[in-house]
Protein backbone atom coordinates (compact mmCIF):
# COMPACT_ATOMS: atom_id res chain seq x y z
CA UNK A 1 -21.70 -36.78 44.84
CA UNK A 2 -19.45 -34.63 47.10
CA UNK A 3 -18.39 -32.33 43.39
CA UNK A 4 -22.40 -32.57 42.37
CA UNK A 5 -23.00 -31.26 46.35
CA UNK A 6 -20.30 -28.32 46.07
CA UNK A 7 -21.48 -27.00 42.66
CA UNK A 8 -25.13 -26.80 43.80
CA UNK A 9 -23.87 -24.69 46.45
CA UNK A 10 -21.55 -22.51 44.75
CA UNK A 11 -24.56 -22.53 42.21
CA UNK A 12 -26.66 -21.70 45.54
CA UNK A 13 -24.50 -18.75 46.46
CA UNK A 14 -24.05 -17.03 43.36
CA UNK A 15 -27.78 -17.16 42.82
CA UNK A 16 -28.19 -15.94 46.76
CA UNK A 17 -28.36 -12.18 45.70
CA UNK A 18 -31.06 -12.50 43.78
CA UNK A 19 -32.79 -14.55 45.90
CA UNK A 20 -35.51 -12.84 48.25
CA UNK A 21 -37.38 -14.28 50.96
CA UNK A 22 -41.52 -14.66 50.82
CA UNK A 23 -43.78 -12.06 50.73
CA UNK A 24 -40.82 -9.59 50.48
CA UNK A 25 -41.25 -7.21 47.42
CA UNK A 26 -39.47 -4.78 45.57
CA UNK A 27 -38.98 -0.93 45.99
CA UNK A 28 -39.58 0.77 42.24
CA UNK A 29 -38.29 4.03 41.62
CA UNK A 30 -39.05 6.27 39.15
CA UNK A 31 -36.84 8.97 37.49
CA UNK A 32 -39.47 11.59 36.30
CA UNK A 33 -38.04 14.70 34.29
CA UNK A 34 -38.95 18.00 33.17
CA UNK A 35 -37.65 21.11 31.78
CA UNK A 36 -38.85 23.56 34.11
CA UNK A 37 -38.10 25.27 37.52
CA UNK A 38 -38.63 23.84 41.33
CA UNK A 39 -41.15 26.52 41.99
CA UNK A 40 -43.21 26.50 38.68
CA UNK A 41 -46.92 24.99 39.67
CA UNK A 42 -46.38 21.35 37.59
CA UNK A 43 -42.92 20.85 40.22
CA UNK A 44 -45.06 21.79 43.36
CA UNK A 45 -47.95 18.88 41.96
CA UNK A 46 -45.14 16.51 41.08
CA UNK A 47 -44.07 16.24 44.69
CA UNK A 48 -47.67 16.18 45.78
CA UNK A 49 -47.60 13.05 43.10
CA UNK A 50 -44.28 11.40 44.51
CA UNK A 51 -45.73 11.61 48.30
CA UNK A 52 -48.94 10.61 47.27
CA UNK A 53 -47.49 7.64 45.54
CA UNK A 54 -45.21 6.76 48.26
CA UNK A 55 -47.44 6.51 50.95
CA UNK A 56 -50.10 4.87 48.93
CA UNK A 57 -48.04 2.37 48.02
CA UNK A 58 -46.25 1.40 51.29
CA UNK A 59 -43.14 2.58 50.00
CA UNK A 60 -43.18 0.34 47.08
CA UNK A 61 -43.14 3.14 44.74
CA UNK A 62 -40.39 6.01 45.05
CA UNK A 63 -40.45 9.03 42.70
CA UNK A 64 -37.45 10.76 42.09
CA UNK A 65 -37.87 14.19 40.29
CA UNK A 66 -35.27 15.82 38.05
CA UNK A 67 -36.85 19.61 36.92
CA UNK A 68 -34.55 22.43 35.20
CA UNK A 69 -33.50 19.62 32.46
CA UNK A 70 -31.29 17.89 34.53
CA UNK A 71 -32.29 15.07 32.17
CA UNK A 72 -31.12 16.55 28.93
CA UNK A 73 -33.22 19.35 26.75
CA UNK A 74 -36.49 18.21 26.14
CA UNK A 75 -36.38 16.17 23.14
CA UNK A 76 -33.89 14.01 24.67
CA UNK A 77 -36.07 13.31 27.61
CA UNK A 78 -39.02 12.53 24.96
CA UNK A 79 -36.54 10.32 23.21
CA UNK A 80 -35.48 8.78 26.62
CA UNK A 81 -38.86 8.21 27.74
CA UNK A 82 -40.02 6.74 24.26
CA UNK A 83 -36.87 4.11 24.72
CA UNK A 84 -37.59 3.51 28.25
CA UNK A 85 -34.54 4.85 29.47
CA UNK A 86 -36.49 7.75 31.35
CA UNK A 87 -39.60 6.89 33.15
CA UNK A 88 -41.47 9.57 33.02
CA UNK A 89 -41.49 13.40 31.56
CA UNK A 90 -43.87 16.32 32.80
CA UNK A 91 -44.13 18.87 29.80
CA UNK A 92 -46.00 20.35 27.16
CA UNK A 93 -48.19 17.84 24.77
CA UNK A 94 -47.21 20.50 22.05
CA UNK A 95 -43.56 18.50 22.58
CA UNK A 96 -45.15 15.08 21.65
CA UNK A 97 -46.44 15.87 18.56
CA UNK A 98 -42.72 15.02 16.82
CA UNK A 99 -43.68 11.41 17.99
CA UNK A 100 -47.94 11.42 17.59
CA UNK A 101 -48.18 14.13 15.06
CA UNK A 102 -51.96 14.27 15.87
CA UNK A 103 -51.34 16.01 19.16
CA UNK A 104 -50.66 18.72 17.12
CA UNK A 105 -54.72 19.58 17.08
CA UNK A 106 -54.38 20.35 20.35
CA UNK A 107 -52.27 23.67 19.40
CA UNK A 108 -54.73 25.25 17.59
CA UNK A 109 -55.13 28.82 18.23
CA UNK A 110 -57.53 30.38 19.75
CA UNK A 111 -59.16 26.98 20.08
CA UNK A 112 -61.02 27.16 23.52
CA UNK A 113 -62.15 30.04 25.94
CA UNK A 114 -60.77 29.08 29.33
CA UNK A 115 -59.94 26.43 31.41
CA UNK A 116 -63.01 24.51 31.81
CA UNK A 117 -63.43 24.41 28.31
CA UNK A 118 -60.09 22.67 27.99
CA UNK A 119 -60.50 20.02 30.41
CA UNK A 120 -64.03 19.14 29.05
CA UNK A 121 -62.44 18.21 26.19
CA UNK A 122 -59.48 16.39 27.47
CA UNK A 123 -61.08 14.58 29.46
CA UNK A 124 -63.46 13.34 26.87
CA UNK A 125 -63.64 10.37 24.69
CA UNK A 126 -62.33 11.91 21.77
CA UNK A 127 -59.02 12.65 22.64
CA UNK A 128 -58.77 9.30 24.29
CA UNK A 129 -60.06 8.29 21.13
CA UNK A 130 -57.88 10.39 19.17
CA UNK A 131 -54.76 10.99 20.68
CA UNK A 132 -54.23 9.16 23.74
CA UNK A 133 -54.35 5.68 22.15
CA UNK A 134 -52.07 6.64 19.38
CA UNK A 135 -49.33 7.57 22.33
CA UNK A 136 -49.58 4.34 23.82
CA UNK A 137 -49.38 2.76 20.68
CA UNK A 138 -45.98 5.04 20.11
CA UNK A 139 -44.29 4.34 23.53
CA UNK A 140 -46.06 7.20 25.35
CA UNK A 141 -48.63 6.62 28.08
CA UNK A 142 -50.78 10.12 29.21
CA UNK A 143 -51.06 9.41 32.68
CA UNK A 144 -53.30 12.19 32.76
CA UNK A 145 -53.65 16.31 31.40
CA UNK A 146 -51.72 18.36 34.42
CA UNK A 147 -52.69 21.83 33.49
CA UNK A 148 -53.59 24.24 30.56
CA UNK A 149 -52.16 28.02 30.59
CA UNK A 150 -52.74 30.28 28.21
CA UNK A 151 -49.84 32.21 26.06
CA UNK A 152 -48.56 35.68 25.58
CA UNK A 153 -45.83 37.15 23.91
CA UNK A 154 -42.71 38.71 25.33
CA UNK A 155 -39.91 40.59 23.78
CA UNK A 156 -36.80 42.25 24.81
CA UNK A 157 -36.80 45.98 23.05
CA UNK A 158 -40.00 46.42 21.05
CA UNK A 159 -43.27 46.59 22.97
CA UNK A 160 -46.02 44.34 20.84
CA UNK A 161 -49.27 46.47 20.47
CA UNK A 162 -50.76 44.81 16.86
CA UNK A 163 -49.46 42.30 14.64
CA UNK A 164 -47.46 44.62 12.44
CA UNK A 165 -45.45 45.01 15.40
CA UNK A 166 -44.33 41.62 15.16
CA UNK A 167 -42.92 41.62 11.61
CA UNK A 168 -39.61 40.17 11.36
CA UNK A 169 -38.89 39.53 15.08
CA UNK A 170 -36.96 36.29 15.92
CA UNK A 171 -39.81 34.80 18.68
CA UNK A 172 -38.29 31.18 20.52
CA UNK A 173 -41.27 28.49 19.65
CA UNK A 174 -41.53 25.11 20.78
CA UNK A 175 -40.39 23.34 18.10
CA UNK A 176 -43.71 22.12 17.24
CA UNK A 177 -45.08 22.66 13.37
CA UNK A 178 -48.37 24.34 14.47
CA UNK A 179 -46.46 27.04 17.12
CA UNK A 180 -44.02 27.66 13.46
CA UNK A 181 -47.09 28.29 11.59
CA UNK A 182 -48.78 30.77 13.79
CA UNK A 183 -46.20 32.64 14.30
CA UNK A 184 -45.12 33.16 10.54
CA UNK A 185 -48.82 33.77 10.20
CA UNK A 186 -48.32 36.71 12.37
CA UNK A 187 -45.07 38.02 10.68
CA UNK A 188 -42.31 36.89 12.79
CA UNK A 189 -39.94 34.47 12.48
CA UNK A 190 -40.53 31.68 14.82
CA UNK A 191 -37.47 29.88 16.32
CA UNK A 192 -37.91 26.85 17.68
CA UNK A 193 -35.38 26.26 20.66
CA UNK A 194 -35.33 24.04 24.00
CA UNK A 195 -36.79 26.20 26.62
CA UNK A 196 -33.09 25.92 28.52
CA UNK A 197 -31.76 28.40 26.06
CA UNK A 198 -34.00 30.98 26.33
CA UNK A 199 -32.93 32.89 29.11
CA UNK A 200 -29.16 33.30 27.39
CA UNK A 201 -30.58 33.43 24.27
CA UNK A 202 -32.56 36.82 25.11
CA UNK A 203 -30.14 37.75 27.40
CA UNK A 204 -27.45 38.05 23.88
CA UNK A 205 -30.16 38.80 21.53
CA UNK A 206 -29.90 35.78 19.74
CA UNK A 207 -34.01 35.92 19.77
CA UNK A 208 -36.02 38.88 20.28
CA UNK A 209 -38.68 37.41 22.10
CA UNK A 210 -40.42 34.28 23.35
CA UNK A 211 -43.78 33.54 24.33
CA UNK A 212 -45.21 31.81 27.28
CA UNK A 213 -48.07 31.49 30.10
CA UNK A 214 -47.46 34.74 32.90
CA UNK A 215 -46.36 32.99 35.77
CA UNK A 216 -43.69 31.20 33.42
CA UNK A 217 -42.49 33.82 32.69
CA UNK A 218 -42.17 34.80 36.08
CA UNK A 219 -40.91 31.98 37.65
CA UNK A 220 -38.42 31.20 34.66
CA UNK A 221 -36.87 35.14 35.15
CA UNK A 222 -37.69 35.85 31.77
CA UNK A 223 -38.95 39.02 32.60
CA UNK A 224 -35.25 39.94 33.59
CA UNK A 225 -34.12 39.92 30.07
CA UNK A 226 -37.38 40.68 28.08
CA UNK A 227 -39.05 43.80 29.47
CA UNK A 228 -42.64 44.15 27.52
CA UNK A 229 -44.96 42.10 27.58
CA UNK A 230 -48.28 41.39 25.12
CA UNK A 231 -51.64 39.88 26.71
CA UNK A 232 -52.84 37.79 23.54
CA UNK A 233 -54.12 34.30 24.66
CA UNK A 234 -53.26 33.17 21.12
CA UNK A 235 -52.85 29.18 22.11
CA UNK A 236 -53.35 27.17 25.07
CA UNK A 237 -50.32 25.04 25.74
CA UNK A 238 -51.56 21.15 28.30
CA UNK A 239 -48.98 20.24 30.68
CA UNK A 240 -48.69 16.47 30.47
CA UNK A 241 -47.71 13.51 33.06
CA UNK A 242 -46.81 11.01 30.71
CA UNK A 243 -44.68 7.82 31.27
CA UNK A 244 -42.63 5.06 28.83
CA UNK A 245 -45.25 2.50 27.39
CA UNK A 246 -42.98 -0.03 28.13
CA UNK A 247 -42.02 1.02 31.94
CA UNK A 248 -45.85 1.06 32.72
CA UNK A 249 -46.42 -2.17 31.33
CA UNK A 250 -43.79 -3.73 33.59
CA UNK A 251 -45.94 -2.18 36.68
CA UNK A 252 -48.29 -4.64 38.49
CA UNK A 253 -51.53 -3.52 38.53
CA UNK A 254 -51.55 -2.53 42.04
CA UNK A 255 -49.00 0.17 41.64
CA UNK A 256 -50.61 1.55 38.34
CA UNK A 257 -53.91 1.63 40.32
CA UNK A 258 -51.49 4.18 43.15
CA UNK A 259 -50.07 6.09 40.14
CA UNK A 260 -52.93 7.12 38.81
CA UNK A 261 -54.75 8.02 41.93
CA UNK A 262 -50.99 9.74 42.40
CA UNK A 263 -51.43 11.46 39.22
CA UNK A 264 -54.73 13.20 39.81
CA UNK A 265 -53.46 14.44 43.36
CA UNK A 266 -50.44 16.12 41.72
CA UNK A 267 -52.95 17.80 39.08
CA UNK A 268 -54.51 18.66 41.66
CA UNK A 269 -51.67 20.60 43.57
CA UNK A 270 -51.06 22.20 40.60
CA UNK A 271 -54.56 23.75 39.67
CA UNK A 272 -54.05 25.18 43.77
CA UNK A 273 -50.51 25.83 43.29
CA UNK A 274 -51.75 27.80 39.85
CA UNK A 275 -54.51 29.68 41.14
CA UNK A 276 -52.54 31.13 43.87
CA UNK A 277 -49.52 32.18 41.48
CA UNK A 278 -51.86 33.21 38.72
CA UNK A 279 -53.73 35.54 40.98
CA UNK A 280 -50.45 37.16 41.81
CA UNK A 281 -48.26 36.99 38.86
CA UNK A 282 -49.84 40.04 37.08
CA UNK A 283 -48.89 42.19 40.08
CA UNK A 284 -45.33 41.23 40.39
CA UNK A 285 -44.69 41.61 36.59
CA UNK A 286 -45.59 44.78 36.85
CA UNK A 287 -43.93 45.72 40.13
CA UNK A 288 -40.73 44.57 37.90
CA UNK A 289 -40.91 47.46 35.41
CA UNK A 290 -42.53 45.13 32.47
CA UNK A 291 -44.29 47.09 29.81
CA UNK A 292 -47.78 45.35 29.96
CA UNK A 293 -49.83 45.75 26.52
CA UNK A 294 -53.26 44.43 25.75
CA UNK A 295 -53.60 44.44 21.99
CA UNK A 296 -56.58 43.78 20.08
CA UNK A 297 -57.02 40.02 19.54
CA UNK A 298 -59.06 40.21 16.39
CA UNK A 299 -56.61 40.38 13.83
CA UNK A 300 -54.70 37.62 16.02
CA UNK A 301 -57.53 35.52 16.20
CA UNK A 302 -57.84 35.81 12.06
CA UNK A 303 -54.19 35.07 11.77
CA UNK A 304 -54.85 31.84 13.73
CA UNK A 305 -57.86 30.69 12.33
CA UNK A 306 -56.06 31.22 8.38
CA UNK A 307 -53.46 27.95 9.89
CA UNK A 308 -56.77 26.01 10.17
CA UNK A 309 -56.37 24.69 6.61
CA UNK A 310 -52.84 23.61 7.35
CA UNK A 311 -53.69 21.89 10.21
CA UNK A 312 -56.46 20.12 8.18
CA UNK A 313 -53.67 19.47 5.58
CA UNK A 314 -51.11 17.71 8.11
CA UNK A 315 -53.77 16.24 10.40
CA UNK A 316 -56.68 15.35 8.44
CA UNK A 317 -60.20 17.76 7.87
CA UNK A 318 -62.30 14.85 9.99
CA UNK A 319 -60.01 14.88 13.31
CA UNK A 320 -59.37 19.03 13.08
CA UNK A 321 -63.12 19.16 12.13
CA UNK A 322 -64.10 16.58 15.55
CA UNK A 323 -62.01 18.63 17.85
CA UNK A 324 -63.46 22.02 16.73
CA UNK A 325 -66.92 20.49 16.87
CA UNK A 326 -66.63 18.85 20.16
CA UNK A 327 -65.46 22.19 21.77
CA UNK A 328 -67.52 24.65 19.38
């Protein structure tokens, strides 16, 4: 009896760690990465997000933010958050289309006029439809769409003022099939590279431009080592929140219910945070030195539209022909 007694409390004590009283619950904290800066908009709503979901929760929930790709380039944080490894990843959907190729329909150019346009249809039932529940069925879960930009072209030595200009120039993509096709559409030779590079990579003239919303390249000090820049809209690029499948799942219900209430404050901060950079990011570009250029858009618009049929190819005519008709 006295051995039997001992070993029940020896069994007791070793179990006594993981042994919490009542009503007591656990503290979850999320690691949430991303490849860009502290002071780009989507970092200013992701601390609005970890407050949000801090104090909403009781301080049950903790979000700890990695930006600058602390984490790794961005396909390893993809990879990392598809595994479960990483929680969560702020960054282009244009990044997720290596693991739900249909995201790619998203990317194609000149697809909507502005903003509004945008979230109308990302909000809507067909990219839930569409996109959103083939993610979750690949490990990804879109917590929600943090912010569309538009893109423009930047380059270190050549100022862009048509297409032809274009020809032959080594532009950093995100390495994302419909951001390739465009861009050998418009002559150039597209290199995709993690965003981390870039800066060096211009800097050496490994790449002789990039292309990117304005206040990116702002905020990333692009503009330091590419001095022109083109004004040509030519794709919208959707800043995602989206988490492991599997991590979510292992959230109770309560804490999902903060993160996505979490989620739309940090979107948002961002629109704010946007707004008030966007206004100003023109201005300061200039007050750098860049070479601004506005070149006509028609012949960029036609080079975008000819991709259609690839994008029809790799993605199906009836989902390219839904998306164009839902925002058409």
């Amino acid at each position: 009896m006295k051995r039997r007694t001992a070993s029940s409390l020896f069994a007791t004590a070793l179990a006594a760690p993981f042994l919490r009283p009542a009503g007591a619950q656990d503290v979850r904290t999320l690691r949430i990465g991303s490849a860009l800066d502290p002071q780009h908009p989507i970092l200013v709503g992701a601390r609005r997000m970890a407050e949000v979901a801090e104090a909403e929760s009781g301080g049950r929930l903790k979000i700890n933010l990695f930006p600058s790709s602390q984490l790794g380039a961005q396909r390893e944080m993809w990879q990392n958050v598809q595994a479960g490894v990483l929680d969560g990843i702020i960054d282009a959907s244009a990044s997720m289309v290596t693991f739900v190729p249909q995201f790619g329909v998203l990317d194609l150019p000149y697809l909507v006029a502005d903003e509004a346009a945008a979230f109308r249809l990302l909000d809507g039932p067909v990219v839930e439809e569409e996109l959103v529940r083939r993610a979750a069925a690949s490990g990804l879960r879109v917590v929600n769409f943090w912010e569309v930009t538009f893109r423009n072209i930047y380059t270190r030595s050549k100022a862009v003022n048509a297409v032809a200009d274009l020809r032959g120039m080594k532009i950093r993509v995100i390495p994302n099939p419909s951001f390739i096709a465009l861009f050998r559409g418009l002559g150039a030779a597209p290199t995709p590279m993690a965003f981390g590079e870039v800066y060096t990579a211009l800097q050496q003239g490994v790449l002789d431009g990039a292309e990117n919303d304005n206040v990116t390249f702002l905020t990333s000090r692009h503009l330091e080592v590419a001095r022109n820049l083109a004004i040509t809209n030519h794709m919208m690029l959707v800043n995602t929140f989206v988490m492991s499948e599997r991590n979510w799942t292992r959230l109770p219900e309560d804490l999902k219910a903060v993160m996505r209430k979490a989620s739309l404050e940090g979107r948002r901060a961002v629109a704010e945070d946007r707004r008030a950079k966007d206004s100003g990011a023109m201005e300061a570009i200039r007050a750098a030195g860049v070479n601004v250029t506005q070149p006509d858009l028609a012949p960029f618009r036609e080079a975008g539209r000819k991709t259609y049929d690839q994008f029809e190819e790799r993605l199906g005519k009836p989902l390219v022909d839904r998306i164009v008709a839902t925002v058409g």
